[in-house]
C-alpha atoms as a PDB file:
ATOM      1  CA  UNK A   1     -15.008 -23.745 -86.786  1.00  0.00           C
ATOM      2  CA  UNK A   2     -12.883 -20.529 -87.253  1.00  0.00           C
ATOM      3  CA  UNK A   3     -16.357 -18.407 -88.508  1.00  0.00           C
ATOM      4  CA  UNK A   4     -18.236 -19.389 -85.112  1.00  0.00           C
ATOM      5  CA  UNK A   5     -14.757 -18.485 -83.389  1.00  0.00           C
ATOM      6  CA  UNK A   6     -15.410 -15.394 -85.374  1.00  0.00           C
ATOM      7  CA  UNK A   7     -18.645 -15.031 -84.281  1.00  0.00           C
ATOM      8  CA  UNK A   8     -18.343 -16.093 -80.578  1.00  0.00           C
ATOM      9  CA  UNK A   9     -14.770 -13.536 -80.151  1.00  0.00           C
ATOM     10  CA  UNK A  10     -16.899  -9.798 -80.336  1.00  0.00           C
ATOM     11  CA  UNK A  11     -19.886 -11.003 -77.880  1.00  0.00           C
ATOM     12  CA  UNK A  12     -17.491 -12.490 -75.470  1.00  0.00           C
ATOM     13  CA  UNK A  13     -15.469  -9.160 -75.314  1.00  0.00           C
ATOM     14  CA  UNK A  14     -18.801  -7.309 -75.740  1.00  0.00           C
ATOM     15  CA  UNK A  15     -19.851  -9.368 -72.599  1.00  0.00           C
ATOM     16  CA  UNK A  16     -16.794  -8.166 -70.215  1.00  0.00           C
ATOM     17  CA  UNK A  17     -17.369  -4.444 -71.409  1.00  0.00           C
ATOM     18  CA  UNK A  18     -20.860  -4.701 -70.439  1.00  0.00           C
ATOM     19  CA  UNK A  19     -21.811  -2.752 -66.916  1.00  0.00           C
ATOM     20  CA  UNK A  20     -22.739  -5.211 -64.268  1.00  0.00           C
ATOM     21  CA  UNK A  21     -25.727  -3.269 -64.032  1.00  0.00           C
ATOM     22  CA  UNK A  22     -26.788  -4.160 -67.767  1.00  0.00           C
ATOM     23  CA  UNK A  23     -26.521  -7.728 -66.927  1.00  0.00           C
ATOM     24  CA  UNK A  24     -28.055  -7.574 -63.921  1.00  0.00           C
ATOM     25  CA  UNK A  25     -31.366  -5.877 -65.533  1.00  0.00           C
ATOM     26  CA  UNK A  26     -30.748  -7.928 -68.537  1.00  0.00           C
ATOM     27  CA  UNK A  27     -31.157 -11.094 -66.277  1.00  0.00           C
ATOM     28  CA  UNK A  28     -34.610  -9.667 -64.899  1.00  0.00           C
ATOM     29  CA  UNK A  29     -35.682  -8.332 -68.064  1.00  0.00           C
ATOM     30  CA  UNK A  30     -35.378 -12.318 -68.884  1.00  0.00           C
ATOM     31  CA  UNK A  31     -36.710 -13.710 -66.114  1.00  0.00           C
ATOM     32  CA  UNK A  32     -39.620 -11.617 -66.436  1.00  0.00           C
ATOM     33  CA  UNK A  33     -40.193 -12.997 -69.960  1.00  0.00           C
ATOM     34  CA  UNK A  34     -39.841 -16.461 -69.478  1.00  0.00           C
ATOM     35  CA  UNK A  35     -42.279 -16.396 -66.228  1.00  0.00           C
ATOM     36  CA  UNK A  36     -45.063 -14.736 -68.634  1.00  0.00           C
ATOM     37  CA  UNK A  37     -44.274 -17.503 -71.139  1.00  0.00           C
ATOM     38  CA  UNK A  38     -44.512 -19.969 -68.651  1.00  0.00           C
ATOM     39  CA  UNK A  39     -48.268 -18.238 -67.447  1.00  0.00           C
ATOM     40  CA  UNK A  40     -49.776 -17.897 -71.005  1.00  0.00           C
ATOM     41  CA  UNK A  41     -48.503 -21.899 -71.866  1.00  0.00           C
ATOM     42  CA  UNK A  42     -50.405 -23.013 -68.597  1.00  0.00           C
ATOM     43  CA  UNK A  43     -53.592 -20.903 -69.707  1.00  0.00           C
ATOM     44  CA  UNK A  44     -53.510 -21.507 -73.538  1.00  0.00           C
ATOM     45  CA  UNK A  45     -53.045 -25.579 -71.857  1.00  0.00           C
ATOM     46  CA  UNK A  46     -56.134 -24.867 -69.481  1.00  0.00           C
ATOM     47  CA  UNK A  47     -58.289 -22.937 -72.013  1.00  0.00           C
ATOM     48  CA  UNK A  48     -57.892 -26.302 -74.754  1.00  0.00           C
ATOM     49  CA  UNK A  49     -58.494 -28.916 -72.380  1.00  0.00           C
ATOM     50  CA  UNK A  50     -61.972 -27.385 -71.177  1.00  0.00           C
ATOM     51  CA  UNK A  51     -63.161 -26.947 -74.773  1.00  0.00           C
END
């Protein structure tokens, strides 16, 4: 418990030192990813099922 307390302590105050900006980018940056991984999992799902 104490090493994932160890672990968890420098992103959390990593996380408040961050620019709003950063997360803000960091949020599109992800939502960006996860909508093309949601696109190329319907195709790949498409392309198997008509072979």
């Amino acid at each position: 418990m104490e090493t994932l307390q160890h672990l968890i302590t420098p992103l959390t105050t990593a996380w408040y030192q961050v620019d709003s900006n950063e997360l803000v980018s960091f949020g599109i940056f992800f939502a960006a990813m996860w909508l093309i991984a949601v696109v190329l999992e319907a195709a790949v799902k498409k392309v198997t099922n008509e072979d």
